[in-house]
Protein backbone atom coordinates (compact mmCIF):
# COMPACT_ATOMS: atom_id res chain seq x y z
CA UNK A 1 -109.59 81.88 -17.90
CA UNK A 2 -109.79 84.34 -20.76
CA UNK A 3 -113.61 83.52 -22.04
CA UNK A 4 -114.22 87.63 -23.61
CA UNK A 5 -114.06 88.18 -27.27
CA UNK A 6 -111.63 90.80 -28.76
CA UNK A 7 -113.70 93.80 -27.32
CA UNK A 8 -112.90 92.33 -23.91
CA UNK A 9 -116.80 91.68 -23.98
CA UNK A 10 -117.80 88.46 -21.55
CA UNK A 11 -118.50 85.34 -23.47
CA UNK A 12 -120.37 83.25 -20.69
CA UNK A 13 -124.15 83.85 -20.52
CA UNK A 14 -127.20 81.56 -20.20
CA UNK A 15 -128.92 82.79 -24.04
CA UNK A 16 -128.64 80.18 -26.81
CA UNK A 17 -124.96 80.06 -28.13
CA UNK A 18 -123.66 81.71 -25.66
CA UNK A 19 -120.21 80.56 -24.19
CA UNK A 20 -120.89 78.39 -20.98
CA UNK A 21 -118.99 78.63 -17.38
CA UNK A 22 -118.43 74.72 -17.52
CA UNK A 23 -116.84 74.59 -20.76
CA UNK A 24 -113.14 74.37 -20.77
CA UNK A 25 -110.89 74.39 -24.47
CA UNK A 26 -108.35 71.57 -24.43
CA UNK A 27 -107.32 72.81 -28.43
CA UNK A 28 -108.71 73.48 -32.02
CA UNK A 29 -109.59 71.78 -34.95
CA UNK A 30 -107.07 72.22 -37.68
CA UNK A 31 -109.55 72.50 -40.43
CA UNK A 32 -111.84 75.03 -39.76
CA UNK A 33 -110.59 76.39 -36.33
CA UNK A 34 -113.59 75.17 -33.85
CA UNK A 35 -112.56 75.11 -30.85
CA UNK A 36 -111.96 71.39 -28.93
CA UNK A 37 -114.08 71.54 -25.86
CA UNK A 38 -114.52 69.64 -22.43
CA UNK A 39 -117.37 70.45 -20.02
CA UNK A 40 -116.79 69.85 -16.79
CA UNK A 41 -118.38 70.70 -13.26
CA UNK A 42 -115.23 69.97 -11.25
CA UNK A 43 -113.65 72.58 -9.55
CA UNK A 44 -109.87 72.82 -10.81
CA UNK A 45 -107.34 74.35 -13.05
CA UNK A 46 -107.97 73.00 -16.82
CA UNK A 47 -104.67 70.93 -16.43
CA UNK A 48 -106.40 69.43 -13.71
CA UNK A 49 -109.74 69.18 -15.31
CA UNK A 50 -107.96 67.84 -18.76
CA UNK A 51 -106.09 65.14 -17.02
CA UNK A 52 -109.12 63.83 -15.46
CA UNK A 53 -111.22 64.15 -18.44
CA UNK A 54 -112.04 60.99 -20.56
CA UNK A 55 -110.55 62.28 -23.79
CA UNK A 56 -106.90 62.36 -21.94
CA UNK A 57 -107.47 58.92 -19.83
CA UNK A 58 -107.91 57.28 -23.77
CA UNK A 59 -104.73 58.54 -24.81
């Protein structure tokens, strides 16, 4: 999973804001971009997380 920013810089860190290991990005919001996140502390793919997730069992 790609979690840097555009310097190739990591993301993940334990600091305040910082992205988080568990968090997995099932899409984005349309009107301001935000990403659409799951956390999970499965072990998996994010297909497999995302299809055991809550968010795709109410579909």
């Amino acid at each position: 999973m790609n979690r840097v920013d555009i310097e190739e810089q990591s993301l993940v860190g334990s600091n305040n804001g910082d992205w988080k290991e568990t968090w997995f990005v099932i899409g984005q919001d349309d009107i301001v971009g935000d990403p659409i996140f799951i956390e999970s502390y499965r072990k998996g793919t994010v297909d497999e997380l995302y299809q055991k997730s809550e968010i795709y069992i109410r579909k």
